[in-house]
Protein backbone atom coordinates (compact mmCIF):
# COMPACT_ATOMS: atom_id res chain seq x y z
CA UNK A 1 111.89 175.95 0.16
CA UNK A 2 109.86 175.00 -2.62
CA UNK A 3 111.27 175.17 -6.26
CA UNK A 4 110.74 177.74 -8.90
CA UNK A 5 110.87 174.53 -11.53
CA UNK A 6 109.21 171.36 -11.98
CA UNK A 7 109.98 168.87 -14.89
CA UNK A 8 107.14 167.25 -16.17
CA UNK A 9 108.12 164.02 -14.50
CA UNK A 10 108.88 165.94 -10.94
CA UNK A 11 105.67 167.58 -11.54
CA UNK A 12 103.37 164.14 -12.50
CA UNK A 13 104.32 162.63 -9.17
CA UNK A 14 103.63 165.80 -7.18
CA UNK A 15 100.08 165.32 -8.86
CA UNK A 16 99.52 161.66 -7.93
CA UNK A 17 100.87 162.12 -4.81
CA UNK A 18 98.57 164.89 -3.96
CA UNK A 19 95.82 162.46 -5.82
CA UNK A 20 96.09 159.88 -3.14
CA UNK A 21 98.39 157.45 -5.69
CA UNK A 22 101.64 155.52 -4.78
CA UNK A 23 101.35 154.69 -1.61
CA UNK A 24 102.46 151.21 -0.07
CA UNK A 25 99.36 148.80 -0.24
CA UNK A 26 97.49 148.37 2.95
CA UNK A 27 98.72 145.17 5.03
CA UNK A 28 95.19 145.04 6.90
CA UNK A 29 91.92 145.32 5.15
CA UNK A 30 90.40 149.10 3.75
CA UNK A 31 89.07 150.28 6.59
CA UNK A 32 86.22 153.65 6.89
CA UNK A 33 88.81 155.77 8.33
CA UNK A 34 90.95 155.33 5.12
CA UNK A 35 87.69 155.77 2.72
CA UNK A 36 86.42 158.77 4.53
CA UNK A 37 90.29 160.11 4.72
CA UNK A 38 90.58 159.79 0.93
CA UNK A 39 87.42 161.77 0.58
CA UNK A 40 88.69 164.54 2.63
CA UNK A 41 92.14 164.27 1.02
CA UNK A 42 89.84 164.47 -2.61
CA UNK A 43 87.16 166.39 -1.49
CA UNK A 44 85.14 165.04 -3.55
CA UNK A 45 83.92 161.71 -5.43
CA UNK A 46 81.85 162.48 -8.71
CA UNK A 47 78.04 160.28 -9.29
CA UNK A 48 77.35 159.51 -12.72
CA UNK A 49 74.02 157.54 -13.27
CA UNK A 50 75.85 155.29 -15.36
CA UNK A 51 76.91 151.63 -14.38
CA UNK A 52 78.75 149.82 -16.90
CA UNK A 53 81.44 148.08 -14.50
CA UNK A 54 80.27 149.41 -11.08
CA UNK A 55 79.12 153.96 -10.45
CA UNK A 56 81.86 156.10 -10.85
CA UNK A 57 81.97 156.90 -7.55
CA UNK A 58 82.81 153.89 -5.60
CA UNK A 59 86.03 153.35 -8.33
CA UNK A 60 88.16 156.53 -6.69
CA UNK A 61 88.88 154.45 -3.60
CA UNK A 62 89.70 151.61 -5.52
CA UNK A 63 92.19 152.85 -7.99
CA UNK A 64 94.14 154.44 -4.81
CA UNK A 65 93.42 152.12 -2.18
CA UNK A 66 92.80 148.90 -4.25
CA UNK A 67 90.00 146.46 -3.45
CA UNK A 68 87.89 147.31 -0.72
CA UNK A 69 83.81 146.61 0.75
CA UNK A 70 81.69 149.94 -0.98
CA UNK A 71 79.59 149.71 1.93
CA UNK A 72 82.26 151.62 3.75
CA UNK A 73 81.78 154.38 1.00
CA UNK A 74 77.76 154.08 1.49
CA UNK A 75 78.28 154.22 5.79
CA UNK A 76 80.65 157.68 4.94
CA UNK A 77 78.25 158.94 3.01
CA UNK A 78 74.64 158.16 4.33
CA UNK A 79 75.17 156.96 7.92
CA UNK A 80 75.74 158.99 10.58
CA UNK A 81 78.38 160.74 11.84
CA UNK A 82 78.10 161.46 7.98
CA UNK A 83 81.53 162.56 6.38
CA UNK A 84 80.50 163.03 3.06
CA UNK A 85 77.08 164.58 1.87
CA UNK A 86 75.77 164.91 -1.36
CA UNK A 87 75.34 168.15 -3.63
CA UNK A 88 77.00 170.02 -6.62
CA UNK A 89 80.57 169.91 -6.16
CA UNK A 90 82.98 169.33 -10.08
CA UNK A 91 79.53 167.97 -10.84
CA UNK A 92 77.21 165.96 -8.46
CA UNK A 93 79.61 164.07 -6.25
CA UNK A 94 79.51 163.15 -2.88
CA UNK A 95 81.74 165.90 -0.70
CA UNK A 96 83.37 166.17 2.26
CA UNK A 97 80.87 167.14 4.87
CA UNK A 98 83.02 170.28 6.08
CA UNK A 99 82.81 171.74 3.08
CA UNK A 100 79.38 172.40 3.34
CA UNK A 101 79.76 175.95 5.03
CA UNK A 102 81.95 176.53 1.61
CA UNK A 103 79.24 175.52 -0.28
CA UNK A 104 76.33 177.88 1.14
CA UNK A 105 77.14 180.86 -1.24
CA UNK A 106 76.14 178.84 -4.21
CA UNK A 107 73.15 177.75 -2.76
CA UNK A 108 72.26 180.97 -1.83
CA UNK A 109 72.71 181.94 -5.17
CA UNK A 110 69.71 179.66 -5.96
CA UNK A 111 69.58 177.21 -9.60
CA UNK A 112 69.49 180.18 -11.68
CA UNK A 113 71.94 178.90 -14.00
CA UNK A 114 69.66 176.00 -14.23
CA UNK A 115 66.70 178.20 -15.99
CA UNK A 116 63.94 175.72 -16.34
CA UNK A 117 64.67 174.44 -13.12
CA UNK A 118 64.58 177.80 -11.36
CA UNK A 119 61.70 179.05 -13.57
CA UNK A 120 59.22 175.83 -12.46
CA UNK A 121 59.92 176.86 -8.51
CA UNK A 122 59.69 180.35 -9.05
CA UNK A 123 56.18 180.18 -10.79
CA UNK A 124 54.43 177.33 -8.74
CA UNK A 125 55.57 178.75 -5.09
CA UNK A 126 52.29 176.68 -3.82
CA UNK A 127 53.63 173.12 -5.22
CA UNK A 128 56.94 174.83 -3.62
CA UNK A 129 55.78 175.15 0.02
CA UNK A 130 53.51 171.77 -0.56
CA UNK A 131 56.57 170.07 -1.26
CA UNK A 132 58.74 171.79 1.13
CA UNK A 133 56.09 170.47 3.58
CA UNK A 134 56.10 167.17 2.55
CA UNK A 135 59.80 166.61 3.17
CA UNK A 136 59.25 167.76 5.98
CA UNK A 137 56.45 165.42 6.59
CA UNK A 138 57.32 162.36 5.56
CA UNK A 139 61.17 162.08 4.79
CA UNK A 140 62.73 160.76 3.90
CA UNK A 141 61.53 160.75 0.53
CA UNK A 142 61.93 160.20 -2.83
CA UNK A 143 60.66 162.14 -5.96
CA UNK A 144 59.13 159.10 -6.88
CA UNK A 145 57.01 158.64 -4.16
CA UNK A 146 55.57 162.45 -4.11
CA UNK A 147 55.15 162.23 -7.93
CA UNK A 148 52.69 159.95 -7.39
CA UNK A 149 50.56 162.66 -5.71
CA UNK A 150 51.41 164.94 -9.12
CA UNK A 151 50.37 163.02 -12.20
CA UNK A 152 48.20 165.75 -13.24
CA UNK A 153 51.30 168.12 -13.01
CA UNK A 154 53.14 166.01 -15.71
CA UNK A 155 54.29 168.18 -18.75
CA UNK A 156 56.26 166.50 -21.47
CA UNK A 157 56.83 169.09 -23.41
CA UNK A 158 60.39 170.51 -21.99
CA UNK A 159 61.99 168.30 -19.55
CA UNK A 160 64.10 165.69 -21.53
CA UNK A 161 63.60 163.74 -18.27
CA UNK A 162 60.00 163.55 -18.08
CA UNK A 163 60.50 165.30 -14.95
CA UNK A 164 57.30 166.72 -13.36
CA UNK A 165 56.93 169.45 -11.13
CA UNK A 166 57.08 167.59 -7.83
CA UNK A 167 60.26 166.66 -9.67
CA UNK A 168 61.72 169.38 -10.60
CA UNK A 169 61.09 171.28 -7.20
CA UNK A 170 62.68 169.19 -5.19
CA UNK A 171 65.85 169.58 -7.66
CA UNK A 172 65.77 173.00 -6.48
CA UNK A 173 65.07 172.71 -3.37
CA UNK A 174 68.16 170.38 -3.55
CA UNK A 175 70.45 173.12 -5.11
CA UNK A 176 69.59 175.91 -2.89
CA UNK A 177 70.36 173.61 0.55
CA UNK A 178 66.55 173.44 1.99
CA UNK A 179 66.60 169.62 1.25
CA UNK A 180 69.76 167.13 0.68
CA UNK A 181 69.74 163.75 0.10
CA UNK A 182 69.29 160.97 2.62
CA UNK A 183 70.51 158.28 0.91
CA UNK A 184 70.50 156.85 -2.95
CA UNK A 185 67.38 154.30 -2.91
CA UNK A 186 67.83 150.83 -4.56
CA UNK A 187 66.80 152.90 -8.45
CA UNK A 188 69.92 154.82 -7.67
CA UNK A 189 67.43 157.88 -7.04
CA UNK A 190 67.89 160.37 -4.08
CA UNK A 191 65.79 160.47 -1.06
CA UNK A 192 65.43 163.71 0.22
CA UNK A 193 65.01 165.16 4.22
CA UNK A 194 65.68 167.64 5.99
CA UNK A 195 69.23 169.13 6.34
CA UNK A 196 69.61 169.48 10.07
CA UNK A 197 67.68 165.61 10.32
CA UNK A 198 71.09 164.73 7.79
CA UNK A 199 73.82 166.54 8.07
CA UNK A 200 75.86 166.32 11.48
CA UNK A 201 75.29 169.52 14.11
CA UNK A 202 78.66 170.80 13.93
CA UNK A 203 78.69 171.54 10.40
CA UNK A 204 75.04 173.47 10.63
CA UNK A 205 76.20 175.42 13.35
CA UNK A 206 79.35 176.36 11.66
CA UNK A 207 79.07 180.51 10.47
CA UNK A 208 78.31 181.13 6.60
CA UNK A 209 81.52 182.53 5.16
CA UNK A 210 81.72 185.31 2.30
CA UNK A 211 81.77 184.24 -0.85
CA UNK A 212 85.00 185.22 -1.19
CA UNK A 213 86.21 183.41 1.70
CA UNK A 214 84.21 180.54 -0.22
CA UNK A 215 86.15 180.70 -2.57
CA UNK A 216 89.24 181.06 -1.60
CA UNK A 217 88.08 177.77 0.72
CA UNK A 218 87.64 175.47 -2.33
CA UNK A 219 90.45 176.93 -4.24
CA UNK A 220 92.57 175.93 -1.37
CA UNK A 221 91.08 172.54 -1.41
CA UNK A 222 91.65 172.43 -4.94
CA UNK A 223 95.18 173.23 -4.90
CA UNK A 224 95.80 170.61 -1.94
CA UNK A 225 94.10 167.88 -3.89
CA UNK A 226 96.01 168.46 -7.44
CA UNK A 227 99.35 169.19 -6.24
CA UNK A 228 100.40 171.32 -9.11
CA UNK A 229 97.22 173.26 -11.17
CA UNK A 230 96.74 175.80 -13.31
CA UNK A 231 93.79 178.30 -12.31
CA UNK A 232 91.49 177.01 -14.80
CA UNK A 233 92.10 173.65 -13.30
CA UNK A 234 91.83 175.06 -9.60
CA UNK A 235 88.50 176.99 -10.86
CA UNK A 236 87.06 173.77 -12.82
CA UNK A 237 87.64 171.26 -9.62
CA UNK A 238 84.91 172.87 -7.64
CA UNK A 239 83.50 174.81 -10.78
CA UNK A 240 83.90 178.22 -9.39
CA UNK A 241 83.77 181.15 -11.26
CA UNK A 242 86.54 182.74 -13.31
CA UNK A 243 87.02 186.34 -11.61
CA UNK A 244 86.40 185.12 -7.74
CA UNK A 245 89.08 182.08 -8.30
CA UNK A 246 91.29 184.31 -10.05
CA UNK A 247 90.94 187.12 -7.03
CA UNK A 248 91.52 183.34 -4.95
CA UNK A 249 94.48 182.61 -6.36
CA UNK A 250 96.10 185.84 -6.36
CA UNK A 251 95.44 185.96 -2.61
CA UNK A 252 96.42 182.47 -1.95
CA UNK A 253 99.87 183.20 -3.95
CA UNK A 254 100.43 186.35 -1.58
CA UNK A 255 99.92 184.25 1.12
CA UNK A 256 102.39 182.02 0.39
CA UNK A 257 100.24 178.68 0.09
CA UNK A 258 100.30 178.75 -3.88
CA UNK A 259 103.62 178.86 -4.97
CA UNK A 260 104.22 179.88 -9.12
CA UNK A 261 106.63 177.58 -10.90
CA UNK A 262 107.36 176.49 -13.89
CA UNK A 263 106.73 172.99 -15.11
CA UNK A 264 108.78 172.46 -18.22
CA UNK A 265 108.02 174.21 -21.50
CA UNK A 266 104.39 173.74 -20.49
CA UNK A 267 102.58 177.02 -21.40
CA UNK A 268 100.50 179.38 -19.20
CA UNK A 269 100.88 180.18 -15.12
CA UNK A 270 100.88 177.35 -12.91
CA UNK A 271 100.92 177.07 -9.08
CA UNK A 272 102.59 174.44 -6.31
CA UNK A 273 100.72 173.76 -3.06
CA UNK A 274 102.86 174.69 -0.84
CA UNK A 275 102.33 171.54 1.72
CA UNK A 276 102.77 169.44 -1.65
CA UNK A 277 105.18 166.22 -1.48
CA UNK A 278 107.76 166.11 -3.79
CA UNK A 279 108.44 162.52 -4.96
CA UNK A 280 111.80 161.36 -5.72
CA UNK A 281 110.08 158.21 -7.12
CA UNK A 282 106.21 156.91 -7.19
CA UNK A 283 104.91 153.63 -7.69
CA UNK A 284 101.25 153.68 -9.11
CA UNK A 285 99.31 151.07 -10.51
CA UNK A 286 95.72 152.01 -11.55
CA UNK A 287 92.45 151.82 -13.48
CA UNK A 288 90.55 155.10 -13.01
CA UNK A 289 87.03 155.73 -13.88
CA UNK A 290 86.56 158.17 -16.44
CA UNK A 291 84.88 160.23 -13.78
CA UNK A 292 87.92 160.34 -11.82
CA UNK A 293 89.56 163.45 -9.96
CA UNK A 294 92.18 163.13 -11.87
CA UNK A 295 91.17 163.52 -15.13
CA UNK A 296 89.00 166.71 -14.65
CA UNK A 297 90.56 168.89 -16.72
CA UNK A 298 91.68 167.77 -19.84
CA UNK A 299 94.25 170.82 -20.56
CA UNK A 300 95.97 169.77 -17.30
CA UNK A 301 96.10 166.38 -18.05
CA UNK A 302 97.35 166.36 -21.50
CA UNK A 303 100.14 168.77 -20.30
CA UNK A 304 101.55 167.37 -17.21
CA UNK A 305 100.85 163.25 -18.76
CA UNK A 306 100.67 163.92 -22.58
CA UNK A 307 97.33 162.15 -22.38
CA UNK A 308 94.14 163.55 -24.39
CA UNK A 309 91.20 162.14 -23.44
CA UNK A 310 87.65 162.36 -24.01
CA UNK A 311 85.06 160.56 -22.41
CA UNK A 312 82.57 159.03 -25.58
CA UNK A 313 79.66 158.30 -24.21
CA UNK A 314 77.64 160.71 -26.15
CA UNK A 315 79.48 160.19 -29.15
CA UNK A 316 77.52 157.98 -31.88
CA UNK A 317 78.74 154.47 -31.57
CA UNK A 318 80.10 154.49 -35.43
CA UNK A 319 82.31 157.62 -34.09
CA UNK A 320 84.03 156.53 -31.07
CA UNK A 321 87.41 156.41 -31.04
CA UNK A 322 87.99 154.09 -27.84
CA UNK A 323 84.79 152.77 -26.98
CA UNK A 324 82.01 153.28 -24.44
CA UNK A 325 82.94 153.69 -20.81
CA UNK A 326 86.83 153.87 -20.96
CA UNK A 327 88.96 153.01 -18.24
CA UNK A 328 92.55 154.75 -19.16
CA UNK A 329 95.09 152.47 -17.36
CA UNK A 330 98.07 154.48 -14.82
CA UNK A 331 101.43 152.80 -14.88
CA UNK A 332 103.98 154.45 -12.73
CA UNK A 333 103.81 157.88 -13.40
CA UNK A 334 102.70 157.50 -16.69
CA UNK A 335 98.79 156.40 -18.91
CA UNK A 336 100.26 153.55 -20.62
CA UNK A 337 96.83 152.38 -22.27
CA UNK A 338 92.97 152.62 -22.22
CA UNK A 339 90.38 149.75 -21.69
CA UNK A 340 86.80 149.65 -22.44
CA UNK A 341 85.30 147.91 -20.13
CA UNK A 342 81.76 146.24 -18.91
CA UNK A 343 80.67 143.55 -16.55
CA UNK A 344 78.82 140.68 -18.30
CA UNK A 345 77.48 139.61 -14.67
CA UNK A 346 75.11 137.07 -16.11
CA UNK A 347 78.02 135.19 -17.09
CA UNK A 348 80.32 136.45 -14.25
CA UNK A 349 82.96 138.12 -16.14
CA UNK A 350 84.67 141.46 -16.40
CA UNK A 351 85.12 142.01 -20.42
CA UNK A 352 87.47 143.82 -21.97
CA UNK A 353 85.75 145.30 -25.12
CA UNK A 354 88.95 147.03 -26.36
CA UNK A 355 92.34 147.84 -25.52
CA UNK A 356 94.44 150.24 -26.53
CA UNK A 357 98.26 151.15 -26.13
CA UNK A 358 99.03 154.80 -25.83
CA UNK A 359 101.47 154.42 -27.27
CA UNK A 360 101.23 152.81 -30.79
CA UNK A 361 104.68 151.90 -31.17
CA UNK A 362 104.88 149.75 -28.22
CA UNK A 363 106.30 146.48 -29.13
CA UNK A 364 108.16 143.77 -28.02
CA UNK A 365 109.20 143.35 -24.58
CA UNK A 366 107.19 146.68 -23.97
CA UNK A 367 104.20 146.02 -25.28
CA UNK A 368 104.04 142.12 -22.79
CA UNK A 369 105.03 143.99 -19.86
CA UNK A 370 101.92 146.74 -20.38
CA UNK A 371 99.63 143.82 -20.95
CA UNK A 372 101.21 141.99 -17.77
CA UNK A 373 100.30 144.34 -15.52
CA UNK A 374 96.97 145.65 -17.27
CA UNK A 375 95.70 141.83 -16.78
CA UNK A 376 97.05 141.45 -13.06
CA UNK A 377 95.11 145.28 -12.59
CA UNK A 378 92.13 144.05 -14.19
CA UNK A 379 92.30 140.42 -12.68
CA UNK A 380 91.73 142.70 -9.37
CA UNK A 381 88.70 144.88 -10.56
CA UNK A 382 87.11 141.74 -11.74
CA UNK A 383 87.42 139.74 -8.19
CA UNK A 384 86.86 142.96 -6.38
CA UNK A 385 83.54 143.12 -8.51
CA UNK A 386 82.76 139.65 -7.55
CA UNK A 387 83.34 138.76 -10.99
CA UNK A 388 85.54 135.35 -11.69
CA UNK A 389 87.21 135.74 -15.04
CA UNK A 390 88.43 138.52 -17.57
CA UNK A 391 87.19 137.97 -21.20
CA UNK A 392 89.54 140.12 -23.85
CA UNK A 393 87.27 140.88 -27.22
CA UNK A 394 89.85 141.52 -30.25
CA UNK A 395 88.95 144.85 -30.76
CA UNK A 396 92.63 147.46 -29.91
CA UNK A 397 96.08 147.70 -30.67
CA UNK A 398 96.67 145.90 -26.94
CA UNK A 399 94.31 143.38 -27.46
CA UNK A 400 96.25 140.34 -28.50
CA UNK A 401 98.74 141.36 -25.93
CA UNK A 402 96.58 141.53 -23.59
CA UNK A 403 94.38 138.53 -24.19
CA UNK A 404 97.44 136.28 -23.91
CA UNK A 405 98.67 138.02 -20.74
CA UNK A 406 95.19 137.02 -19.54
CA UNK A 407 94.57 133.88 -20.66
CA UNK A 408 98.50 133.01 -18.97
CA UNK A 409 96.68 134.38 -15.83
């Protein structure tokens, strides 16, 4: 029977269990079943157009399955039988393919959150069926490659992007499901087609549910993939809305597959998967990309692993904290510290441009054994990167620490 109580340190390994973290490494090499089971155990890996050390979504497999070939992620997501397929999930991530049907209420909703978006399609339903027909056409194929048709469509006035209108229709064709993505070409840009010439037969044919039985879907997902959640957590995973996830949670707690406990002196309601392990002990050793499932929600995080975090990459260099594209470091059950990292790959080498101790006491015999196993975890990105040395800039409270852990390899 599940508990009515979780400590906070019960309650961090129920999370990284349910995150795919702790488990005994691999004694073969990652295969696609394990990528393609992570994604369904995650439901999701967020894209980010960003590539500092490698995109954000090809690090989620690494952190929990350690190094591994990202063609296996590409071959999940844009071969077929495709498992994954990509579309607006936390953010624009690469799903699980079944939860497509799940999905279909939001993009029958159409972009209209997205006003410009939905305003360009809505007012220019010629360059809507022109394009429509093009995909059809010729896909795959990218925005790039119809834009060149457009140039006289081109208004700069708006779109931050530069987007055109050839641009901006196949975004919405995108978001309400007549067009998905094909592949990412070699600009990291999508490449549209058809749906039923992408996605595999058995998920088309598959009946549209409600949108509450949508919801209730991903909140379920959700709840399997954090372990322990609040409902804002459960709502912000998928980004549902605040009344239908509520309604979803209420229904999943009658049902008995969200379970209410109590997690310390933490504040506010929060709810057990009911199929959730409960670790005696975990194990976890990890860089995670700031992008990473499980840092979503901040509240969440800071409670369960007294962690505040804030990804700075909009933040004016002169008022960063941390740096750039922060890594934060798991340790057991525990964030231990926080690197800023980018590949130099000119020079093959993974550099650390800060470090940072969470906690700014460590010392000692403390503060070498953090740095120890930061340098053996980043000694790992770097080869898995194809990059031959770690270079440790003096900028952190960790950095001397680490620097000598590194340099005694």
């Amino acid at each position: 029977m599940p508990p009515e109580r979780l400590s906070p340190a019960l309650a961090r390994r129920v999370v990284l269990a349910a995150q795919g973290f702790g488990r005994r490494p691999l004694e073969r090499p990652v295969g696609l079943r394990d990528v393609a089971g992570l994604a369904r155990r995650l439901g999701q890996f967020q894209i980010d157009s960003i590539n500092v050390v490698t995109r954000a979504h090809f690090v989620p497999a690494y952190s929990r399955l350690g190094p591994y070939d990202p063609a296996l992620l590409e071959r999940a997501a844009f071969a077929a039988p495709r498992q994954m397929f990509e579309y607006w999930g936390h953010a624009a991530s690469l799903l699980d393919v079944e939860l497509q049907p799940l999905l279909r209420f939001r993009m029958n909703e159409g972009a209209h959150s997205w006003g410009g978006v939905d305003r360009v399609a809505r007012e220019n339903p010629a360059l809507v069926e022109h394009v429509r027909r093009e995909v059809a056409d010729r896909g795959p194929v990218s925005a790039r490659q119809l834009e060149a048709e457009q140039q006289g469509d081109r208004d700069r006035s708006h779109w931050g992007w530069n987007w055109s209108a050839a641009k901006t229709v196949l975004e919405w064709l995108f978001y309400v499901g007549e067009v998905t993505s094909a592949r990412r070409n070699a600009q990291f840009e999508r490449v549209y087609d058809l749906p039923e010439r992408v996605l595999p037969a058995h998920v088309l044919a598959q009946p549209t549910p409600t949108v509450e039985e949508s919801v209730r879907g991903l909140v379920r997902r959700a709840a399997a993939a954090l372990g322990v959640a609040t409902e804002p957590a459960l709502r912000d995973y998928f980004r549902t809305r605040p009344a239908a996830t509520q309604q979803a949670v209420a229904e999943l707690v009658s049902s008995g597959e969200l379970v209410p406990v109590q997690v310390g002196v933490a504040k506010g309601s929060w709810y057990l998967w009911h199929e959730a392990r409960l670790p005696r002990r975990l194990e976890a050793r990890a860089l995670l990309s700031p992008f990473d499932s499980l840092v979503f929600e901040r509240a969440r995080l800071e409670a369960l692993f007294d962690f505040a975090y804030r990804i700075e990459i909009y933040v004016p260099e002169p008022r960063r904290a941390y740096g750039y594209y922060v890594y934060p470091f798991l340790l057991g059950d525990r964030f231990v510290a926080r690197v800023d990292l980018k590949a130099d790959r000119a020079r093959g080498v993974l550099r650390v441009v800060s470090a940072w101790a969470e906690d700014p006491a460590l010392h000692g015999r403390e503060s070498v054994e953090v740095a120890e196993e930061l340098a053996a975890e980043l000694a790992s990105m770097a080869a898995w990167q194809g990059l031959s040395a770690v270079e440790v800039l003096p900028r952190g409270d960790l950095a001397e620490a680490l620097d000598a852990a590194v340099r005694r390899g």
